[in-house]
C-alpha atoms as a PDB file:
ATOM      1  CA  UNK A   1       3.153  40.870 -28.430  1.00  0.00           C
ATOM      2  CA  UNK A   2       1.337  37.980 -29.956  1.00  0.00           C
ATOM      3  CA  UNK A   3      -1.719  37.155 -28.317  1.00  0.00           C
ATOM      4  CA  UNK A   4      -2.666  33.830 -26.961  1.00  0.00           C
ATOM      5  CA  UNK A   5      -4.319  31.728 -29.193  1.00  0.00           C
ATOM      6  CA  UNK A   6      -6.228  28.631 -29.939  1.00  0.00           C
ATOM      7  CA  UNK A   7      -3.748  25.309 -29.133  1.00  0.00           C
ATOM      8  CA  UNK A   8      -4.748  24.017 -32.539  1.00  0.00           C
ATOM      9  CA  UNK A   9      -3.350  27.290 -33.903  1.00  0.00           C
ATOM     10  CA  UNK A  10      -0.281  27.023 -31.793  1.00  0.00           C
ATOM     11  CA  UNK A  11       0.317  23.763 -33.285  1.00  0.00           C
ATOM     12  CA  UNK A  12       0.100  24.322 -37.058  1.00  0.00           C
ATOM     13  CA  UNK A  13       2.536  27.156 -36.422  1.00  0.00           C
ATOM     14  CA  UNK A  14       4.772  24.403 -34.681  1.00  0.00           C
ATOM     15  CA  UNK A  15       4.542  22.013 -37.864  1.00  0.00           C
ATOM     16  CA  UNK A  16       5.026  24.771 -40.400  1.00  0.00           C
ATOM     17  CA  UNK A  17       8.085  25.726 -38.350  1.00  0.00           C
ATOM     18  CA  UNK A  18       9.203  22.307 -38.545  1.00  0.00           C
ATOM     19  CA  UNK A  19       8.483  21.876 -41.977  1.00  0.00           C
ATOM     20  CA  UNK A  20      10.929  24.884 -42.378  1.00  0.00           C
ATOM     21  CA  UNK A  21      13.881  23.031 -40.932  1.00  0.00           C
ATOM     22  CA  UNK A  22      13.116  24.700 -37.309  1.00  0.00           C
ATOM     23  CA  UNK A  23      14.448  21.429 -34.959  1.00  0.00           C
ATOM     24  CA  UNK A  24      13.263  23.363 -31.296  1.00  0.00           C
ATOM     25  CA  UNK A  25       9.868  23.606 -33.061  1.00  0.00           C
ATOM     26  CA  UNK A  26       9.694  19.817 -33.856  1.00  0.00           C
ATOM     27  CA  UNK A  27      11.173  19.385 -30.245  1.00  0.00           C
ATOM     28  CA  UNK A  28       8.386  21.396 -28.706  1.00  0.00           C
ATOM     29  CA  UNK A  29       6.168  19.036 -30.523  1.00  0.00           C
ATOM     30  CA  UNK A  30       7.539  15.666 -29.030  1.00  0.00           C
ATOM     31  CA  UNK A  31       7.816  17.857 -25.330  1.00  0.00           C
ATOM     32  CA  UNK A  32       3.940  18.122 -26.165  1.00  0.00           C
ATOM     33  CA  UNK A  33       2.758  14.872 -27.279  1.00  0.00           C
ATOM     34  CA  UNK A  34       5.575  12.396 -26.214  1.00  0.00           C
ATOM     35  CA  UNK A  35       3.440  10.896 -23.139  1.00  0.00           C
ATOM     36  CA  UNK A  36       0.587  10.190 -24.975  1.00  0.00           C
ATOM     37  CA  UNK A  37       2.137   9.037 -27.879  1.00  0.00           C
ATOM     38  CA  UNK A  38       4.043   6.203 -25.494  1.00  0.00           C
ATOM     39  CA  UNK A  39       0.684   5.570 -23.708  1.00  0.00           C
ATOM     40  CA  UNK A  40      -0.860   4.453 -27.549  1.00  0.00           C
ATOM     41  CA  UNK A  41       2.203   2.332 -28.008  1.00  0.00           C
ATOM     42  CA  UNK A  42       1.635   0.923 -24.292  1.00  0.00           C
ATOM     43  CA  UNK A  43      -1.871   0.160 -25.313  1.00  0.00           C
ATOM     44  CA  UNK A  44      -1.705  -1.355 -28.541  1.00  0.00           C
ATOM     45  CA  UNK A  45       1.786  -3.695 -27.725  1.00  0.00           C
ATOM     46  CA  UNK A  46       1.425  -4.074 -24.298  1.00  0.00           C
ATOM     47  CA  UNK A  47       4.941  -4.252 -23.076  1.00  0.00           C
ATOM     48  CA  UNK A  48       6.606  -0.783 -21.518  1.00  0.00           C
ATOM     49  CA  UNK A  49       9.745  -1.184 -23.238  1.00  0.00           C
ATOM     50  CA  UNK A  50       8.776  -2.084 -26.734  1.00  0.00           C
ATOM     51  CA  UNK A  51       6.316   1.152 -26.087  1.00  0.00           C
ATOM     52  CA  UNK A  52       9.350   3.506 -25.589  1.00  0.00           C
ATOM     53  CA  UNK A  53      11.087   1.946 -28.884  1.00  0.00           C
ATOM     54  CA  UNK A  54       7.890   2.020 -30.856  1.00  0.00           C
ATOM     55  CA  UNK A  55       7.241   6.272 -29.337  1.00  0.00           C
ATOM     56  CA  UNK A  56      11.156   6.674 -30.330  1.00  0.00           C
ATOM     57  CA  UNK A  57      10.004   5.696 -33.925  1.00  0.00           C
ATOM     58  CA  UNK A  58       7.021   7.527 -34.110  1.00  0.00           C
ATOM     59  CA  UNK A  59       8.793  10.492 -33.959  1.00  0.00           C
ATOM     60  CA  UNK A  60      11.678   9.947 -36.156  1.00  0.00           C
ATOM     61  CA  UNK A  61       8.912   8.655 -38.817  1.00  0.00           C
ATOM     62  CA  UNK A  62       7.208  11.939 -37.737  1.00  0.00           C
ATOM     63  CA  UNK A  63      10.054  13.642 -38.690  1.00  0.00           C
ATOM     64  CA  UNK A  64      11.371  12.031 -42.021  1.00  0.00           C
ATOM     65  CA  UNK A  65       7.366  12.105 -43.239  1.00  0.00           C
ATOM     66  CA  UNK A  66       6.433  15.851 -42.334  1.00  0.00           C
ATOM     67  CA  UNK A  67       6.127  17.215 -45.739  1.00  0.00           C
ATOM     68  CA  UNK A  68       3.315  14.715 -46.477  1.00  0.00           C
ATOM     69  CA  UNK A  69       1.290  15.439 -43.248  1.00  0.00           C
ATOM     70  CA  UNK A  70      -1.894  17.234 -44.832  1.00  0.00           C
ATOM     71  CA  UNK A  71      -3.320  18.394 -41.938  1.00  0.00           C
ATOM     72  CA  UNK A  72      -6.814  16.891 -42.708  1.00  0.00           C
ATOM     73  CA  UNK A  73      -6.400  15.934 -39.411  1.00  0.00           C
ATOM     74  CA  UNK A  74      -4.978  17.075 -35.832  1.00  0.00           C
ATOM     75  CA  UNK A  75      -1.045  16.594 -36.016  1.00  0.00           C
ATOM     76  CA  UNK A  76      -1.500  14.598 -32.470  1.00  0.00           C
ATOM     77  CA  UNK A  77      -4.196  12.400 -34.511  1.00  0.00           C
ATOM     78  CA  UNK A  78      -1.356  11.660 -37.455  1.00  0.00           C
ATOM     79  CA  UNK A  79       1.006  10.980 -34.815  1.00  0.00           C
ATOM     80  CA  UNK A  80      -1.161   8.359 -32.823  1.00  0.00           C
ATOM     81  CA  UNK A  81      -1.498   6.768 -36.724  1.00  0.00           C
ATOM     82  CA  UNK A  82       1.822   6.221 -36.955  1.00  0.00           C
ATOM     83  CA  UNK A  83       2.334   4.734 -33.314  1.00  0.00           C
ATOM     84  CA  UNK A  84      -1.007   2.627 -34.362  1.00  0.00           C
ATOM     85  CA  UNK A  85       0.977   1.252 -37.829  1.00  0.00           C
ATOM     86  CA  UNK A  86       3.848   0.613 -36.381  1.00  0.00           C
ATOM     87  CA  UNK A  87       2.772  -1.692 -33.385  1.00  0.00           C
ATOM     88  CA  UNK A  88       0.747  -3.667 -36.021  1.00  0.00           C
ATOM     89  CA  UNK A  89       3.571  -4.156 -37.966  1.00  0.00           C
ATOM     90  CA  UNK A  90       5.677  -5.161 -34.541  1.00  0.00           C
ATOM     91  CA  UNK A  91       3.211  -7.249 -33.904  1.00  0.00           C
ATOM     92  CA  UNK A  92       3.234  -8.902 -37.368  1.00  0.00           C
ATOM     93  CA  UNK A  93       7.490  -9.350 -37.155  1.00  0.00           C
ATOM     94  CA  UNK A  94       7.246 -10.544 -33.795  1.00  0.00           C
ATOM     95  CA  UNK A  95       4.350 -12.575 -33.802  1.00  0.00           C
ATOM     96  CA  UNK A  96       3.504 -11.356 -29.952  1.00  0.00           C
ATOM     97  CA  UNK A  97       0.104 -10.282 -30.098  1.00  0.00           C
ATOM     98  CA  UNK A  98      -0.620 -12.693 -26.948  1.00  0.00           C
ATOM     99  CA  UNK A  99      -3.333 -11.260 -23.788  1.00  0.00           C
ATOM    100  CA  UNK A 100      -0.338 -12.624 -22.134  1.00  0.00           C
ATOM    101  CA  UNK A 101       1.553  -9.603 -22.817  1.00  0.00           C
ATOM    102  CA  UNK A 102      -1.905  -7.767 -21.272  1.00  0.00           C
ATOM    103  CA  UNK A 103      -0.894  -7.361 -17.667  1.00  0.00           C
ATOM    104  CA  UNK A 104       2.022  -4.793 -18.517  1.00  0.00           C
ATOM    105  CA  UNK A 105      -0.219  -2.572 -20.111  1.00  0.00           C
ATOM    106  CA  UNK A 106      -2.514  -2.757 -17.203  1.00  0.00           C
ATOM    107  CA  UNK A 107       0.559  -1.853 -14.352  1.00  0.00           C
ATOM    108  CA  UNK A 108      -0.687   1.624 -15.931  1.00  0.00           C
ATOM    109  CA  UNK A 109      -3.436   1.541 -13.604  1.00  0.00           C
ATOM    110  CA  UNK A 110      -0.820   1.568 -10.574  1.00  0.00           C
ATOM    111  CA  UNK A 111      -0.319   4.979 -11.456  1.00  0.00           C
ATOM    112  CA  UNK A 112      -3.288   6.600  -9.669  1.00  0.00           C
ATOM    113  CA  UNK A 113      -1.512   7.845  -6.016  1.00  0.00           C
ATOM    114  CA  UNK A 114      -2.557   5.795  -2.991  1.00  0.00           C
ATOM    115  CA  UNK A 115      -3.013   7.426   0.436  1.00  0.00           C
ATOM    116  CA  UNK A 116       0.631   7.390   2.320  1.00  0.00           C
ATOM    117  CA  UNK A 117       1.253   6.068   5.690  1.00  0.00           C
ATOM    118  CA  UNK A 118      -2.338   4.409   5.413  1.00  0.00           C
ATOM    119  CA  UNK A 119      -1.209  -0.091   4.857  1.00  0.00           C
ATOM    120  CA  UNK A 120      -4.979  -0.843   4.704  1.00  0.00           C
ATOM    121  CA  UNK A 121      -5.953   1.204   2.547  1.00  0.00           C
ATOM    122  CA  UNK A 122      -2.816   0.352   0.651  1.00  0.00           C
ATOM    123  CA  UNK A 123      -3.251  -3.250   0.556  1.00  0.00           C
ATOM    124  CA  UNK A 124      -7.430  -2.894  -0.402  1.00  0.00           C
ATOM    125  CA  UNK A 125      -6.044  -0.777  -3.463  1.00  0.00           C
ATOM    126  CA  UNK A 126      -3.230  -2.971  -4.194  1.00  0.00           C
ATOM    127  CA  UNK A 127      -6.137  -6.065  -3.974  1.00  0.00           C
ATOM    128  CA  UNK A 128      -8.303  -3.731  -6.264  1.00  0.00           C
ATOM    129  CA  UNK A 129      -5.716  -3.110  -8.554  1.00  0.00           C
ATOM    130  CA  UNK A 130      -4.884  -6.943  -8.928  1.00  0.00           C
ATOM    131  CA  UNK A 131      -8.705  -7.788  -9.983  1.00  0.00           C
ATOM    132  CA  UNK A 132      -9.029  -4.693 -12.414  1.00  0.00           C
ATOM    133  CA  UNK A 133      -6.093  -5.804 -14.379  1.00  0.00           C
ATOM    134  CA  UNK A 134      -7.351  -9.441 -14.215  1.00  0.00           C
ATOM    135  CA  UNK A 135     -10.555  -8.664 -15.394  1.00  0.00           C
ATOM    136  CA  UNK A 136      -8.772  -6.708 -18.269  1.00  0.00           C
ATOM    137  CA  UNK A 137      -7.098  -9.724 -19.567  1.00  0.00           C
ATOM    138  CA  UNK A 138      -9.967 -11.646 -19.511  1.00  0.00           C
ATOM    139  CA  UNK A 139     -11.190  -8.694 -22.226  1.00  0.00           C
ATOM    140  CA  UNK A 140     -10.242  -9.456 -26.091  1.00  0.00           C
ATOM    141  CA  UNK A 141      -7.299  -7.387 -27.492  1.00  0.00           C
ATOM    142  CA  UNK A 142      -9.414  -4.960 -29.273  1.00  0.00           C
ATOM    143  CA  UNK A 143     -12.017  -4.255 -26.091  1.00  0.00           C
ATOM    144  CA  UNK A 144      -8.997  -4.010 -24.222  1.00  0.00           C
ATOM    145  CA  UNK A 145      -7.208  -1.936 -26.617  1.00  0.00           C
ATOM    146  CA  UNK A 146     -10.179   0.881 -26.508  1.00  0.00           C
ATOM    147  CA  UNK A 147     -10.766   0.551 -23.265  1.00  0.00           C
ATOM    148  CA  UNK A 148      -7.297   1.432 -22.526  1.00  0.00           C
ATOM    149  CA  UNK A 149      -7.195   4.336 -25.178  1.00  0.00           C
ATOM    150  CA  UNK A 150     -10.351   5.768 -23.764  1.00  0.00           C
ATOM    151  CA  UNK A 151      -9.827   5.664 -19.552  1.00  0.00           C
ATOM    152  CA  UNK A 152      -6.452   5.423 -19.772  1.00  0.00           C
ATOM    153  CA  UNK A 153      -4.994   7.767 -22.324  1.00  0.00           C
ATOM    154  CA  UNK A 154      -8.223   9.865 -22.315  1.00  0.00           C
ATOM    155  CA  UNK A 155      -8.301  10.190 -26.376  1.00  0.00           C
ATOM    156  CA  UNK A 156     -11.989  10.969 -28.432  1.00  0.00           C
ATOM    157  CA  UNK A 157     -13.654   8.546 -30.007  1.00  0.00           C
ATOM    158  CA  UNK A 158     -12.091  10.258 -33.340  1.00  0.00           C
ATOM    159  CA  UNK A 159      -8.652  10.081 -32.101  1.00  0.00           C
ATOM    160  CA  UNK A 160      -9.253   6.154 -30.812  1.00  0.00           C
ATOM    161  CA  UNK A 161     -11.112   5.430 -34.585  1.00  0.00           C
ATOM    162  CA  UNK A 162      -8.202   6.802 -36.516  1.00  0.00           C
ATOM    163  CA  UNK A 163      -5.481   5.387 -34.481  1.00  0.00           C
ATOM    164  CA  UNK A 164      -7.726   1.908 -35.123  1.00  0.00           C
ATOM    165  CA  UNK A 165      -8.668   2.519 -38.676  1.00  0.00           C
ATOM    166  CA  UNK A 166     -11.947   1.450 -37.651  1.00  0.00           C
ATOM    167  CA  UNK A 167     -15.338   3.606 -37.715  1.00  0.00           C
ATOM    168  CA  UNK A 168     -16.280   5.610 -34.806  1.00  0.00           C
ATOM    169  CA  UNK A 169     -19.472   3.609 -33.932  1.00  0.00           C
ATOM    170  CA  UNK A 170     -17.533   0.405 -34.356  1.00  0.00           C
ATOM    171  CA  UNK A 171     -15.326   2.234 -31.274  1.00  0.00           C
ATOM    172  CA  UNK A 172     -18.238   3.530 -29.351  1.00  0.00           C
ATOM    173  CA  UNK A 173     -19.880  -0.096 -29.555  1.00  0.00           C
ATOM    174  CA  UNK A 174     -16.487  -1.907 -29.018  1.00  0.00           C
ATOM    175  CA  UNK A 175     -16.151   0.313 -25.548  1.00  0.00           C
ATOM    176  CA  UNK A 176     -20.154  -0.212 -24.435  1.00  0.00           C
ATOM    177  CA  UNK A 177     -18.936  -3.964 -24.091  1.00  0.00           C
ATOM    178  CA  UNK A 178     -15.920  -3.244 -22.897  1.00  0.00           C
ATOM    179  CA  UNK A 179     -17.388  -1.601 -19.787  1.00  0.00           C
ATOM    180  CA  UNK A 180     -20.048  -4.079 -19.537  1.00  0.00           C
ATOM    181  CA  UNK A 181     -18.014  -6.695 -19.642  1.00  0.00           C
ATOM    182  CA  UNK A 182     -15.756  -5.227 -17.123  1.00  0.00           C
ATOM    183  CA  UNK A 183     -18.611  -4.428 -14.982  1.00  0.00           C
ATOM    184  CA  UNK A 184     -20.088  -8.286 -15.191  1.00  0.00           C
ATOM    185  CA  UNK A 185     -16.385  -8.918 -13.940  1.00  0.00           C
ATOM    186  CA  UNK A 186     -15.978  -6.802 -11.214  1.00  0.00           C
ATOM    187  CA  UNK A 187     -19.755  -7.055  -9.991  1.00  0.00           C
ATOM    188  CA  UNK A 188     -18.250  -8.542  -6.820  1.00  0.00           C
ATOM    189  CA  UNK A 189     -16.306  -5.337  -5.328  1.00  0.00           C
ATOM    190  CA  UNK A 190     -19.917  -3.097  -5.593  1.00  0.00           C
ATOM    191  CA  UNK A 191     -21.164  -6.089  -3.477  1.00  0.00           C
ATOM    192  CA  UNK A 192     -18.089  -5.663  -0.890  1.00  0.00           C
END
């Protein structure tokens, strides 16, 4: 009986198995990263359904390009890559890249559960909701873009500088304003 080992372990088994042909072991691999992956698209196009498409071809680019994966990084780190080159070239073809497109990206937030059965506290959270995602368009498309990797998806600063192909303190300073910002924003709810 094979012992339980480290999940980084666990994966390179998973892409050597794929690499071998094994389909269940590249499927186990999408069943693993398949939310986050969509939640990087989400962030970097800002529109749920051109997320899904842009996840869909992740993987299949995954998949056609898994001999050339070198593991110098984390698999889930070459994955968010690829979700990070494609939406900049969807954003090139479509010529999109709008804060417009901002506030779909930010309906993320309505994800956190709200108390049942309780309407004020419902509406005070809806309220709250509204002015977080406001102040979030008022952010630039890059603050808003780590911002969103960071609280939203939860990734490292590593995994948010390689899906940005930008350096890590260039990420780390990019989400100090970010937060300031937002806080400068928002300053009016500590008051309430």
């Amino acid at each position: 009986m094979r012992s339980a080992g480290r999940p980084e372990d666990d994966e390179r088994e998973l892409v050597n198995r794929a690499r071998r042909g094994d389909r269940e072991a590249f499927g186990a691999l999408i069943q693993r990263y398949q939310q986050r992956v969509a939640g990087v698209a989400r962030a970097l196009v800002h529109n749920p359904d051109d997320a899904v498409e842009l996840a869909q071809e992740t993987f299949i680019r995954a998949y056609q390009n898994l001999r050339s994966f070198e593991g110098r990084s984390s698999f889930s780190t070459w994955l968010y890559r690829i979700a990070s080159n494609l939406a900049i070239d969807w954003r090139r073809r479509e010529s999109r890249h709008s804060i417009a497109h901002g506030e779909e990206a930010e309906k993320e937030l309505d994800r956190i559960p709200s108390a049942q059965g309780d309407s004020f506290r419902a509406a005070a959270r809806g309220e709250l909701s509204q002015k977080v995602r406001q102040a979030l368009k008022e952010l630039t498309p890059e603050h808003r873009q780590v911002i969103l990797l960071r609280e939203m998806e939860g990734l490292s600063y590593e995994e948010i500088s390689a899906i940005l192909s930008c350096p890590k303190g260039t990420v780390m300073s990019r989400l100090h304003y970010a937060r300031s910002h937002l806080r400068t924003l928002l300053k009016d709810l500590e008051e309430a």
